[in-house]
PDB file of N, CA and C in Angstrom:
ATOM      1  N   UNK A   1     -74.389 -56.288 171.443  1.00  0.00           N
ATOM      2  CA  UNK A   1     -74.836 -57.647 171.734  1.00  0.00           C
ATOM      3  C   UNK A   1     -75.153 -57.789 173.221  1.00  0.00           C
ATOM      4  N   UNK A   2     -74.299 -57.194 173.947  1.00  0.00           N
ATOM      5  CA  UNK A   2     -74.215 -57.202 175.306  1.00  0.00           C
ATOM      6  C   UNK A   2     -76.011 -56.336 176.015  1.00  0.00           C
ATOM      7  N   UNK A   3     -76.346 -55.322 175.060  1.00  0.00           N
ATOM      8  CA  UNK A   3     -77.229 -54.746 175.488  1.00  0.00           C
ATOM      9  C   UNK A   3     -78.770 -55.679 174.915  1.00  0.00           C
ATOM     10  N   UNK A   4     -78.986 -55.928 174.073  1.00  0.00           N
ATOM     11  CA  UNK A   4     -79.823 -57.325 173.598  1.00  0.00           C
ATOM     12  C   UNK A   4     -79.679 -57.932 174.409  1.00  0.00           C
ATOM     13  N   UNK A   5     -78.935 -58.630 175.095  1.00  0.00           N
ATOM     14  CA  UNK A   5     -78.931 -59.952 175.654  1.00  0.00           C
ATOM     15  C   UNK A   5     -79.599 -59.432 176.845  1.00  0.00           C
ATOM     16  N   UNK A   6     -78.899 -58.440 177.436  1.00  0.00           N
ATOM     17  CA  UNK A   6     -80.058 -57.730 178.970  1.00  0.00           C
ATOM     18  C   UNK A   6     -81.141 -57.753 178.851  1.00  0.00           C
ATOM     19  N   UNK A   7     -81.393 -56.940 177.992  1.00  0.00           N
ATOM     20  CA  UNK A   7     -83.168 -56.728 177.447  1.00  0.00           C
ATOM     21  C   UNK A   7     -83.884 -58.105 177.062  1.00  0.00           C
ATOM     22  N   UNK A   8     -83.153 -59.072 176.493  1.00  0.00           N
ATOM     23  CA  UNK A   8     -84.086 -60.068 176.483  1.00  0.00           C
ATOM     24  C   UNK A   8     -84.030 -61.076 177.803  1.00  0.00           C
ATOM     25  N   UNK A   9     -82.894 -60.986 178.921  1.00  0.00           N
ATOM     26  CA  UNK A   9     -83.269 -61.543 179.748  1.00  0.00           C
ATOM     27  C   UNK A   9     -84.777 -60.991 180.868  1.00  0.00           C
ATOM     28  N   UNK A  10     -85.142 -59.895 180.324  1.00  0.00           N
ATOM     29  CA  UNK A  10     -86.026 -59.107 181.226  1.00  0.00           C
ATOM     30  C   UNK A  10     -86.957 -58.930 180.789  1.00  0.00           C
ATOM     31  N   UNK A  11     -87.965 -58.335 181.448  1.00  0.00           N
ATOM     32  CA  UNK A  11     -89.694 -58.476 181.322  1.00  0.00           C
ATOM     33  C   UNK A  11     -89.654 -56.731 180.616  1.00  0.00           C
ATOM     34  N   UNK A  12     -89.947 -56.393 179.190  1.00  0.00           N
ATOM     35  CA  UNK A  12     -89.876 -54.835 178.811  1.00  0.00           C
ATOM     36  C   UNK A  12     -90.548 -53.842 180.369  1.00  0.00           C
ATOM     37  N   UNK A  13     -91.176 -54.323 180.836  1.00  0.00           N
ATOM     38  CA  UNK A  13     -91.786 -53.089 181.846  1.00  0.00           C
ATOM     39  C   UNK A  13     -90.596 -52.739 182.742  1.00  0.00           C
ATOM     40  N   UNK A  14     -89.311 -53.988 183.070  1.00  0.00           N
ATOM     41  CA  UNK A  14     -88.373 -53.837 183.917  1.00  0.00           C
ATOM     42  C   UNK A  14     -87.133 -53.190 182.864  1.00  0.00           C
ATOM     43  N   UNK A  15     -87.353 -53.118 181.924  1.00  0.00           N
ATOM     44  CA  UNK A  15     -85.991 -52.677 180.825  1.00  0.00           C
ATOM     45  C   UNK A  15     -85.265 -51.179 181.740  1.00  0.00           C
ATOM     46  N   UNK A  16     -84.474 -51.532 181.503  1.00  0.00           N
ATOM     47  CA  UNK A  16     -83.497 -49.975 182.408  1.00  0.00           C
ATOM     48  C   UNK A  16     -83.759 -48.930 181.113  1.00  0.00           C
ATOM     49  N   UNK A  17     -83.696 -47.871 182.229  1.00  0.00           N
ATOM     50  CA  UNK A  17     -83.667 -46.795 181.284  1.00  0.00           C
ATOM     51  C   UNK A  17     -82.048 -46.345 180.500  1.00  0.00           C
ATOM     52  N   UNK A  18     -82.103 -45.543 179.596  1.00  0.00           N
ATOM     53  CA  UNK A  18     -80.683 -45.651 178.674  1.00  0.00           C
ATOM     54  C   UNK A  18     -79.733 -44.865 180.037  1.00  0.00           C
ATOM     55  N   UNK A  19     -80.125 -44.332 181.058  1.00  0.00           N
ATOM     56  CA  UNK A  19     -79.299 -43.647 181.855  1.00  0.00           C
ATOM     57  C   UNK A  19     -78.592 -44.707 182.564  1.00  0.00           C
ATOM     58  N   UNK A  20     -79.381 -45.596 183.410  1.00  0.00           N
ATOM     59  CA  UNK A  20     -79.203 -47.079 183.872  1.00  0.00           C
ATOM     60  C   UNK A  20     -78.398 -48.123 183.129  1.00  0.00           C
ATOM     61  N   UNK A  21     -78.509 -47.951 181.585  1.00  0.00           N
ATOM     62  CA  UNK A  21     -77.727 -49.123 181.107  1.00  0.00           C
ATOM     63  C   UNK A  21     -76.255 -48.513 181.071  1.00  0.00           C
ATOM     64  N   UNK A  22     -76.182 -46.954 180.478  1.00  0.00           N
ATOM     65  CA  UNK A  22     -75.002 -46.583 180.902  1.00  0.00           C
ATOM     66  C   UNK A  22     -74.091 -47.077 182.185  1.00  0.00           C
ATOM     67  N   UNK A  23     -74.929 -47.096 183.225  1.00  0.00           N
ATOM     68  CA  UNK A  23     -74.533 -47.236 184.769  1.00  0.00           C
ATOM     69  C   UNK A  23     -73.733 -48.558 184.874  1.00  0.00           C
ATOM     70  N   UNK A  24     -74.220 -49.087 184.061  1.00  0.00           N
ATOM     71  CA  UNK A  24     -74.383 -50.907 184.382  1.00  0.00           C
ATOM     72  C   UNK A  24     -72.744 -51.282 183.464  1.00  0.00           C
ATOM     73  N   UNK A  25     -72.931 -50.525 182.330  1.00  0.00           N
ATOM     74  CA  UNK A  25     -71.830 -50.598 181.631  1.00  0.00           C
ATOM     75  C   UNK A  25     -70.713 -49.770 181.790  1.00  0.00           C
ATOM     76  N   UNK A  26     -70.635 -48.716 182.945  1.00  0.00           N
ATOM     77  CA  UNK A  26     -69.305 -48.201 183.365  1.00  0.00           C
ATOM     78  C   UNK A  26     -69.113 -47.296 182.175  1.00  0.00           C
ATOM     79  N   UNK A  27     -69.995 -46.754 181.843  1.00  0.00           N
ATOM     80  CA  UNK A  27     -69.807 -45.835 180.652  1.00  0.00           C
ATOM     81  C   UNK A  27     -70.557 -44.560 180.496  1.00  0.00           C
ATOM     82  N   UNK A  28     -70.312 -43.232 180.017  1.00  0.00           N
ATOM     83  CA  UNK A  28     -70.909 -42.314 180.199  1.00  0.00           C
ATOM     84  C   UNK A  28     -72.060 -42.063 178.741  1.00  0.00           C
ATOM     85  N   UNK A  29     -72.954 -41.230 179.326  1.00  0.00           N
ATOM     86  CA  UNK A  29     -74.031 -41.345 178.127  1.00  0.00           C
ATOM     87  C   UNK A  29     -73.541 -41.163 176.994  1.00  0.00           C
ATOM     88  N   UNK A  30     -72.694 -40.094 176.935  1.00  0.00           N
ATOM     89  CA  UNK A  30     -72.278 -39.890 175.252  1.00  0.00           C
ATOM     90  C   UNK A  30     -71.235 -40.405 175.028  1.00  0.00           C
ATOM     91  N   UNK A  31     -70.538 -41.482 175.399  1.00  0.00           N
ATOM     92  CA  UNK A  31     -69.909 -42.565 175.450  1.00  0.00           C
ATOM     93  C   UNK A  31     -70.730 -44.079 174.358  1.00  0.00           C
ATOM     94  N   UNK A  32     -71.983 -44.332 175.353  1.00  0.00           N
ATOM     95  CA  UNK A  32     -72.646 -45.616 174.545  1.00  0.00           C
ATOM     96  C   UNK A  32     -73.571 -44.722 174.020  1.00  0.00           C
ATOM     97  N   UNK A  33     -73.675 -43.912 173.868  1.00  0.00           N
ATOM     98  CA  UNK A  33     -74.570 -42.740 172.719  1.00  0.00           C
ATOM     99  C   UNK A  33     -73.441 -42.841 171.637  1.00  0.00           C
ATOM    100  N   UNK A  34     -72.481 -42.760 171.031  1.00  0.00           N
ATOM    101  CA  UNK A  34     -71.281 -42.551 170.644  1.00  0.00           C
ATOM    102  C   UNK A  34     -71.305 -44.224 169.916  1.00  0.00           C
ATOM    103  N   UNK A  35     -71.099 -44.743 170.749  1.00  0.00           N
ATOM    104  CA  UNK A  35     -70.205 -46.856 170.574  1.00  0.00           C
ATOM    105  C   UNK A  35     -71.635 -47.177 169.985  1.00  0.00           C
ATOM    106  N   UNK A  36     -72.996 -46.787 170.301  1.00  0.00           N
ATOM    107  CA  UNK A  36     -74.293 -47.135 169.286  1.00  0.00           C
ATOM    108  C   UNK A  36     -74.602 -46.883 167.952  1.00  0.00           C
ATOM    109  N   UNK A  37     -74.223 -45.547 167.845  1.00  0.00           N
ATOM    110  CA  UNK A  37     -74.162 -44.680 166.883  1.00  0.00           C
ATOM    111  C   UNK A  37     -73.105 -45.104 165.353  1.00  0.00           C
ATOM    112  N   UNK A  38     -71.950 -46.068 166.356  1.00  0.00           N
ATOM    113  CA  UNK A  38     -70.911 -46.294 165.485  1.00  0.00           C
ATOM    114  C   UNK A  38     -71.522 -47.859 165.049  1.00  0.00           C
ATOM    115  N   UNK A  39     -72.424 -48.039 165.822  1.00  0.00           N
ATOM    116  CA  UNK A  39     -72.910 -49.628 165.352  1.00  0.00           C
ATOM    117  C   UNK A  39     -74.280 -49.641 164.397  1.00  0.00           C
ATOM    118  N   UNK A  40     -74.620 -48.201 163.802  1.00  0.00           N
ATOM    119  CA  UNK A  40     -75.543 -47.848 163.455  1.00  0.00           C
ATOM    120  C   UNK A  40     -76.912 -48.044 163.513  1.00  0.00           C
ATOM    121  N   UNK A  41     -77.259 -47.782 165.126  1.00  0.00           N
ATOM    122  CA  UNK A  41     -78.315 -48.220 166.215  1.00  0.00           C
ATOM    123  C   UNK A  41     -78.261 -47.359 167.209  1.00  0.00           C
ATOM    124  N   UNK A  42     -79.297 -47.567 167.756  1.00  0.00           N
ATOM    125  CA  UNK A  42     -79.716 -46.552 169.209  1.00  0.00           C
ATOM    126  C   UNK A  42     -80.186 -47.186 170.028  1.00  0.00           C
ATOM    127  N   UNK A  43     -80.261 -46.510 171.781  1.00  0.00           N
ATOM    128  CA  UNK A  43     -80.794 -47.533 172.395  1.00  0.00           C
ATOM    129  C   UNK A  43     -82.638 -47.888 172.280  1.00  0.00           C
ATOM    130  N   UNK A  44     -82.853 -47.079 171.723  1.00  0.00           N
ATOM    131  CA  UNK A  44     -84.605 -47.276 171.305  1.00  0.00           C
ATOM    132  C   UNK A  44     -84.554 -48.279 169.693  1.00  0.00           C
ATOM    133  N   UNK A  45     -83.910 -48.263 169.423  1.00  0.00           N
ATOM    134  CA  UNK A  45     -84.014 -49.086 168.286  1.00  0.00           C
ATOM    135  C   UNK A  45     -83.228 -50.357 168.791  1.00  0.00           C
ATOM    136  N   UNK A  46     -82.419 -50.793 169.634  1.00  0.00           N
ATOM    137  CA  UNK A  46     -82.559 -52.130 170.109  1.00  0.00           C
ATOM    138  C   UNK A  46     -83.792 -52.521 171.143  1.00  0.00           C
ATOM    139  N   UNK A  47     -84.524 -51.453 171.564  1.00  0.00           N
ATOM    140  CA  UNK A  47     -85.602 -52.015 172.367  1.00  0.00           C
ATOM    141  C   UNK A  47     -86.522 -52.626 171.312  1.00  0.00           C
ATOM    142  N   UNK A  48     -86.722 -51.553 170.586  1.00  0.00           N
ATOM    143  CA  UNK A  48     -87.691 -52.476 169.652  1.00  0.00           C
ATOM    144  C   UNK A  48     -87.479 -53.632 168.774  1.00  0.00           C
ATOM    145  N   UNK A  49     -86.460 -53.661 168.740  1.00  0.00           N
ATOM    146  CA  UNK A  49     -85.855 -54.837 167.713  1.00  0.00           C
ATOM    147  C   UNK A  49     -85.789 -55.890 169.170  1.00  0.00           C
ATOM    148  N   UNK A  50     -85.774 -55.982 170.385  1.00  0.00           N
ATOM    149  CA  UNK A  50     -86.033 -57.001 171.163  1.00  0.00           C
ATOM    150  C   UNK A  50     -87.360 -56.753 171.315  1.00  0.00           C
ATOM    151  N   UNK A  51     -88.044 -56.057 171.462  1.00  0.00           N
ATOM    152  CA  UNK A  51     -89.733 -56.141 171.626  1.00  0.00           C
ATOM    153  C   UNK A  51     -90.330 -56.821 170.315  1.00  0.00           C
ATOM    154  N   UNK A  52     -89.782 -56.556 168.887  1.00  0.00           N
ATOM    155  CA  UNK A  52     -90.209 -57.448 167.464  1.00  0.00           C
ATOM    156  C   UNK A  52     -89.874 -58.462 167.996  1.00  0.00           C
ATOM    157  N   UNK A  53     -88.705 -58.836 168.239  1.00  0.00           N
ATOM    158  CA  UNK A  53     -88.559 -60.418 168.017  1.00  0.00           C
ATOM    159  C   UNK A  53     -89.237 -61.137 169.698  1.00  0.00           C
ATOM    160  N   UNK A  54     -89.727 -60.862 170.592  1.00  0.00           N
ATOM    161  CA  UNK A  54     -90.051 -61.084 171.497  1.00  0.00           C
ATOM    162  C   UNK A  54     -92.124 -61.082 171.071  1.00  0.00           C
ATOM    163  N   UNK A  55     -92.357 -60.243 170.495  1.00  0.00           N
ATOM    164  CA  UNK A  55     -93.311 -60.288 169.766  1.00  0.00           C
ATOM    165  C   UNK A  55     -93.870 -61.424 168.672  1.00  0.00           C
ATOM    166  N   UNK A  56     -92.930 -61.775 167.608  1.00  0.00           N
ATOM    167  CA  UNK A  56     -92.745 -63.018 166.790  1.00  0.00           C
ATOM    168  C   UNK A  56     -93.187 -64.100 167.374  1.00  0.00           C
ATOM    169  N   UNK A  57     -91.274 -64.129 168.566  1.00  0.00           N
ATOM    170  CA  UNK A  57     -92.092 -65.809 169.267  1.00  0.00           C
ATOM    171  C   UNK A  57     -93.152 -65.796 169.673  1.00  0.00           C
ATOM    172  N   UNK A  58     -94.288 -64.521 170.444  1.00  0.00           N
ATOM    173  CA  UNK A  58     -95.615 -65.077 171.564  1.00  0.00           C
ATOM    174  C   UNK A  58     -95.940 -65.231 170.043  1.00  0.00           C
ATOM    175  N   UNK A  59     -96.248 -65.017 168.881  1.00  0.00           N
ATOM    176  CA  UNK A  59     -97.082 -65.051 168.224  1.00  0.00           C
ATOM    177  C   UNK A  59     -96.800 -66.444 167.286  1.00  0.00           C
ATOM    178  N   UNK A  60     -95.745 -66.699 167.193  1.00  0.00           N
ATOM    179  CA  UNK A  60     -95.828 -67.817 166.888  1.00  0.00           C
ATOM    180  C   UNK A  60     -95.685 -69.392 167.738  1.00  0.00           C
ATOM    181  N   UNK A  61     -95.408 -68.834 168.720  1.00  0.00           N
ATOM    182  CA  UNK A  61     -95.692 -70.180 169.853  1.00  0.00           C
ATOM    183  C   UNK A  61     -96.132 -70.183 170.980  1.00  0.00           C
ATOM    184  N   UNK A  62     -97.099 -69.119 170.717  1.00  0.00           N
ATOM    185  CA  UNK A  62     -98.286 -69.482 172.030  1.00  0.00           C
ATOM    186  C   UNK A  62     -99.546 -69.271 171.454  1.00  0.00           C
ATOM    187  N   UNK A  63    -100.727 -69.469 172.272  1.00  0.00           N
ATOM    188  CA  UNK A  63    -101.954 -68.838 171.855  1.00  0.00           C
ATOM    189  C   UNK A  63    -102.631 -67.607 173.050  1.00  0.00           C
ATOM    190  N   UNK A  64    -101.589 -67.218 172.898  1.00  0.00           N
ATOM    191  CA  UNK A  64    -102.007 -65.556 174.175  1.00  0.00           C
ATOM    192  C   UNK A  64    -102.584 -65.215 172.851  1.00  0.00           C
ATOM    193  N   UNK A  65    -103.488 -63.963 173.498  1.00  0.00           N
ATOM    194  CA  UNK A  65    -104.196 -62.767 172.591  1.00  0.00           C
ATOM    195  C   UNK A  65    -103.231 -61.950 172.118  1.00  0.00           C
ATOM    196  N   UNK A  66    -103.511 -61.399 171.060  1.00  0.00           N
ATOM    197  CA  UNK A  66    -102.590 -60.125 170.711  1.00  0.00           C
ATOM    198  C   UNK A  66    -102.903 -59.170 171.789  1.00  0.00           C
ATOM    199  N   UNK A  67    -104.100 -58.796 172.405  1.00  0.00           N
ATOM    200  CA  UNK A  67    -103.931 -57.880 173.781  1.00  0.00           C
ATOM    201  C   UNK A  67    -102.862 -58.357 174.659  1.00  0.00           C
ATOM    202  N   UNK A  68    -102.831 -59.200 175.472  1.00  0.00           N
ATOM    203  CA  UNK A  68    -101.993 -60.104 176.262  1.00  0.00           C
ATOM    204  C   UNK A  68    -100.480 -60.121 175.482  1.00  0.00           C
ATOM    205  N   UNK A  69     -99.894 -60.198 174.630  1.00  0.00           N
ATOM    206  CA  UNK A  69     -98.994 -59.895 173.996  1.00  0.00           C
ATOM    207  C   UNK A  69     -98.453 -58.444 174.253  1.00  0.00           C
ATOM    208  N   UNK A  70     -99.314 -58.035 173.766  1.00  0.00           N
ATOM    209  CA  UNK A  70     -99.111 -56.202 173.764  1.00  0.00           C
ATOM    210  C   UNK A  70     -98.824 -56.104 174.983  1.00  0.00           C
ATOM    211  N   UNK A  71     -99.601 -56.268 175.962  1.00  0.00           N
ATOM    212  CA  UNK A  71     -99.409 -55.647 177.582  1.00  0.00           C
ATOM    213  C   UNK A  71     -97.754 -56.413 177.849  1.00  0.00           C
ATOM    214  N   UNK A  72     -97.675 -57.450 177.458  1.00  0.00           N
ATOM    215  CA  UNK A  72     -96.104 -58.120 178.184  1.00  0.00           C
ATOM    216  C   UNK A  72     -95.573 -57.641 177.463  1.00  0.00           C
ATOM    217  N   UNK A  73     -95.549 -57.115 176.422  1.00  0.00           N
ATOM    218  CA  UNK A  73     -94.443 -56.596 175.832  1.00  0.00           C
ATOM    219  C   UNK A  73     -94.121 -54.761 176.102  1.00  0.00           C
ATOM    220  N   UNK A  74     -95.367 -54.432 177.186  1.00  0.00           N
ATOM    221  CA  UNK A  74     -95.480 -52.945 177.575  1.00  0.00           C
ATOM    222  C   UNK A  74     -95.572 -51.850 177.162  1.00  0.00           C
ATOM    223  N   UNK A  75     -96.750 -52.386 176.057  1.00  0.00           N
ATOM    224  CA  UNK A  75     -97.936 -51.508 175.065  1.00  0.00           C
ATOM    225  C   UNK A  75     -98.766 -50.941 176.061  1.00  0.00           C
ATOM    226  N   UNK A  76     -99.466 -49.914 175.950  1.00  0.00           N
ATOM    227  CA  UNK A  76    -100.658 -49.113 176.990  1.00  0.00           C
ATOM    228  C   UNK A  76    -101.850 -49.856 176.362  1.00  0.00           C
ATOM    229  N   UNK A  77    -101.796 -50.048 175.100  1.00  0.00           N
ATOM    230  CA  UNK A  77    -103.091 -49.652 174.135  1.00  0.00           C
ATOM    231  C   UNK A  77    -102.458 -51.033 173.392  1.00  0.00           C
ATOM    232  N   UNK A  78    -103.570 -52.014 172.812  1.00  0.00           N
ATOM    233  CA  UNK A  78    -103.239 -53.119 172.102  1.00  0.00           C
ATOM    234  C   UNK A  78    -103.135 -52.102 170.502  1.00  0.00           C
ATOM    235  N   UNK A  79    -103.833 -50.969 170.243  1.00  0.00           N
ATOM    236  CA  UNK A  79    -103.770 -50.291 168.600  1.00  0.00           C
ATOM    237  C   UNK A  79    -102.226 -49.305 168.913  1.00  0.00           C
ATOM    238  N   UNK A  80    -101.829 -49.718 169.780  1.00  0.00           N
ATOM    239  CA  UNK A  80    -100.301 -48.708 169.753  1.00  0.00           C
ATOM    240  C   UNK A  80     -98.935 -50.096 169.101  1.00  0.00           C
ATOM    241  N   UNK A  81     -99.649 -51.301 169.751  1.00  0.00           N
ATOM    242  CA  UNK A  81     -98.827 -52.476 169.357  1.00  0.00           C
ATOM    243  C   UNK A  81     -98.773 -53.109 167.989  1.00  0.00           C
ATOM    244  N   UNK A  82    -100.438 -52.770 167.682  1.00  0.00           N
ATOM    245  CA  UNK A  82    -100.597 -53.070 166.109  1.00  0.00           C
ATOM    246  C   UNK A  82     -99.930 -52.370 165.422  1.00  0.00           C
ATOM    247  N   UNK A  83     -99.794 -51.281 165.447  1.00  0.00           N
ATOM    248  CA  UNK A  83     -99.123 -49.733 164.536  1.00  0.00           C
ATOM    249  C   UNK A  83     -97.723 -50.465 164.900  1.00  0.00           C
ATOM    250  N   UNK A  84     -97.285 -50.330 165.790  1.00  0.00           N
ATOM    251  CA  UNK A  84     -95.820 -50.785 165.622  1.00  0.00           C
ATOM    252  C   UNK A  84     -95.154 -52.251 165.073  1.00  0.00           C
ATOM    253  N   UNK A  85     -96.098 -52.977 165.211  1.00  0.00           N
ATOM    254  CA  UNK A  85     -96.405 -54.420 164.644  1.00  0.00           C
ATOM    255  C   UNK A  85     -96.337 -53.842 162.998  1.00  0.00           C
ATOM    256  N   UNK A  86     -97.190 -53.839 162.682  1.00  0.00           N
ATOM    257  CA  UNK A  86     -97.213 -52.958 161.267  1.00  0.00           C
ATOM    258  C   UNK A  86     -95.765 -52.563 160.454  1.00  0.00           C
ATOM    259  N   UNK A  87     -95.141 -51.399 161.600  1.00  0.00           N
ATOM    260  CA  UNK A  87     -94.219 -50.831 161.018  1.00  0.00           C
ATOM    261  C   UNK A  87     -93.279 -51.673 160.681  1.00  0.00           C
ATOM    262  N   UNK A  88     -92.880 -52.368 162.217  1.00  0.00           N
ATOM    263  CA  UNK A  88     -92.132 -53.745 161.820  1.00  0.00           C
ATOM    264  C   UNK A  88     -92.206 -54.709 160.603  1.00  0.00           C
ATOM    265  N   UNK A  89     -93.154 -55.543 160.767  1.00  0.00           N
ATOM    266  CA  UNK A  89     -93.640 -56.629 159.393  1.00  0.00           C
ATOM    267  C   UNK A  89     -94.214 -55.705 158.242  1.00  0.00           C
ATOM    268  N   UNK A  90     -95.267 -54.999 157.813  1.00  0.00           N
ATOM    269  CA  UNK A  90     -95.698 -54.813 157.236  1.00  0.00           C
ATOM    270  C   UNK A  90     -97.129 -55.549 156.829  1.00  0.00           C
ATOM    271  N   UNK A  91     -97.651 -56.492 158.030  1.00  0.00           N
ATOM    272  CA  UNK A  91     -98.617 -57.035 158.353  1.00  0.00           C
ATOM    273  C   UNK A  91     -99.389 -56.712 160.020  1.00  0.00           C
ATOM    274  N   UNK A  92    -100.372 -57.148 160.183  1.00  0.00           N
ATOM    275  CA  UNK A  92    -100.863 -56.760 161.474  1.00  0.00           C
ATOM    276  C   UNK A  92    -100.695 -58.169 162.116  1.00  0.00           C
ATOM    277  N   UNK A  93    -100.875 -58.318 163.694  1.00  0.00           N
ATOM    278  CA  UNK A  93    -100.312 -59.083 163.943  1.00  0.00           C
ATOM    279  C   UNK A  93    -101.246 -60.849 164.418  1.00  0.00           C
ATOM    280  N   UNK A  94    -102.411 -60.276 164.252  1.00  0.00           N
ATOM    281  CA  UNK A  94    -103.477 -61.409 163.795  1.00  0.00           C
ATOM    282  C   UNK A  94    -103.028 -61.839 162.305  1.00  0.00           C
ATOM    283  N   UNK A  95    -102.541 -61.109 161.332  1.00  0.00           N
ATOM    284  CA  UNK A  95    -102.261 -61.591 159.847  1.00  0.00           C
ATOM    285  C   UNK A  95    -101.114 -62.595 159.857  1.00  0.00           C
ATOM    286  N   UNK A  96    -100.068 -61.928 160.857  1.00  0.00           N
ATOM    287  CA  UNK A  96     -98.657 -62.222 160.679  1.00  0.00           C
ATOM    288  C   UNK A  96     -99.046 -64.363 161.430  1.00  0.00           C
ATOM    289  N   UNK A  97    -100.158 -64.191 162.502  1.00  0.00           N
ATOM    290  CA  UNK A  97    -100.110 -65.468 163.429  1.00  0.00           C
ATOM    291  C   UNK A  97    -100.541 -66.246 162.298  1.00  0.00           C
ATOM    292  N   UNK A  98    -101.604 -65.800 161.226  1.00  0.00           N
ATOM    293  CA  UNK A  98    -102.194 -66.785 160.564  1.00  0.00           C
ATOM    294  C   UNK A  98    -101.598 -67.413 159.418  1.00  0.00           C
ATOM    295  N   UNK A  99    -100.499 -66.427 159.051  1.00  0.00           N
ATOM    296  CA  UNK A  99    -100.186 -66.574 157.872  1.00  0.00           C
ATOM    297  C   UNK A  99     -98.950 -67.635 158.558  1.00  0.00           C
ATOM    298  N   UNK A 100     -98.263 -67.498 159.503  1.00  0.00           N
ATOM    299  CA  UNK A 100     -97.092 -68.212 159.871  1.00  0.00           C
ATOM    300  C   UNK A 100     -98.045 -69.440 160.537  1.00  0.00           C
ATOM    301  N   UNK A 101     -98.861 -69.789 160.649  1.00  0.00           N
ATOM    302  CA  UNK A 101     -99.736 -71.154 161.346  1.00  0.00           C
ATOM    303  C   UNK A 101    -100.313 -71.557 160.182  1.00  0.00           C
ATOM    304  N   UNK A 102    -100.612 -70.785 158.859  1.00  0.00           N
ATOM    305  CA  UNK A 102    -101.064 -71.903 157.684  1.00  0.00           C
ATOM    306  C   UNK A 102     -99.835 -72.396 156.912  1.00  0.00           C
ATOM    307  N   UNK A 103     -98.564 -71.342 156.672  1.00  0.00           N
ATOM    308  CA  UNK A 103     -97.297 -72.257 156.363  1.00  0.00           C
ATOM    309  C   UNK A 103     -96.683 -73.265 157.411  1.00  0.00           C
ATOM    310  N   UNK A 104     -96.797 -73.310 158.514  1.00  0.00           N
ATOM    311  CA  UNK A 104     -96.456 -74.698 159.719  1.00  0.00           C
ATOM    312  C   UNK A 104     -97.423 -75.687 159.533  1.00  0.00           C
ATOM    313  N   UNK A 105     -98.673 -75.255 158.816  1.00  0.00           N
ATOM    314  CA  UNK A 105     -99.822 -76.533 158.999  1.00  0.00           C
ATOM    315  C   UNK A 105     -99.555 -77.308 157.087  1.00  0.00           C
ATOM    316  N   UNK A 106     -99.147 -76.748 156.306  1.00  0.00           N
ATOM    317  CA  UNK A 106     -98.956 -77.127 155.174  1.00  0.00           C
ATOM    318  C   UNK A 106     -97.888 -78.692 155.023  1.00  0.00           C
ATOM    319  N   UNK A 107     -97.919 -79.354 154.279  1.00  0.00           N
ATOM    320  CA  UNK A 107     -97.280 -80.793 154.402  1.00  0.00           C
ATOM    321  C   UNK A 107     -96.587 -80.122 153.232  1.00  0.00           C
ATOM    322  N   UNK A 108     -95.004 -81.093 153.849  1.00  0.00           N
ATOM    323  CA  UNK A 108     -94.131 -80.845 152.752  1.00  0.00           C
ATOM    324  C   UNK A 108     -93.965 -80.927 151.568  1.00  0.00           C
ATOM    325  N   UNK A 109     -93.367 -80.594 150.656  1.00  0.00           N
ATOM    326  CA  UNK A 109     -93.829 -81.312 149.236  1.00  0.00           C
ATOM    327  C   UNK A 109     -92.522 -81.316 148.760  1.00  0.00           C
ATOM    328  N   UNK A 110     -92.525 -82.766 148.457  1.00  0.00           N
ATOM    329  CA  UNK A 110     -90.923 -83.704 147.408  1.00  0.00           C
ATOM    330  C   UNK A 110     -91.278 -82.578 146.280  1.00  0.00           C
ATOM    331  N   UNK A 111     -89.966 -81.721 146.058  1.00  0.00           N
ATOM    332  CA  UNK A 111     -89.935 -81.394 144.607  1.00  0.00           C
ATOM    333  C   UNK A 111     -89.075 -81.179 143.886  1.00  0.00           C
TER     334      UNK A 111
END
């Protein structure tokens, strides 16, 4: 939890490297290599699971580009963000904005 919460206070281009977060946490690599492992996670799989959900919100509450997205979230290539967009949802991420902006634009229905 402690390592999420870092990563989302920060801009991904500034994310510490896993050597650095060790540092930060007074702990040796195969230590939080070890305490991750037992949480059945890694430190690349909480980056991306803060880069998805950091991804979600621009896409659902802003109107940046999916390029502009990609780059803040510290994609090289906007088709490296889609592919991983993808893997994540199982939608691309123009699909994912439209489909979540025609269920917000829909009126409720008494039923």
């Amino acid at each position: 939890a402690y390592i999420r919460q870092r990563l989302r206070e920060r801009s991904p281009e500034t994310w510490p490297s896993f050597e650095t977060c060790a540092e930060e946490l007074g702990l040796s690599l195969s230590t939080l290599r070890r305490r991750l492992r037992g949480e059945g996670t890694s430190y690349r799989a909480l980056k991306d699971h803060v880069r998805r959900d950091m991804a979600l919100h621009q896409l659902t509450q802003t109107r940046r580009s999916v390029a502009d997205i990609a780059t803040q979230l510290g994609f090289a290539e906007a088709s490296a963000f889609h592919r991983a967009f993808r893997q994540w949802t199982g939608v691309s991420p123009g699909d994912y904005r439209a489909a979540t902006r025609a269920t917000l634009a829909k009126p409720e229905q008494d039923g």
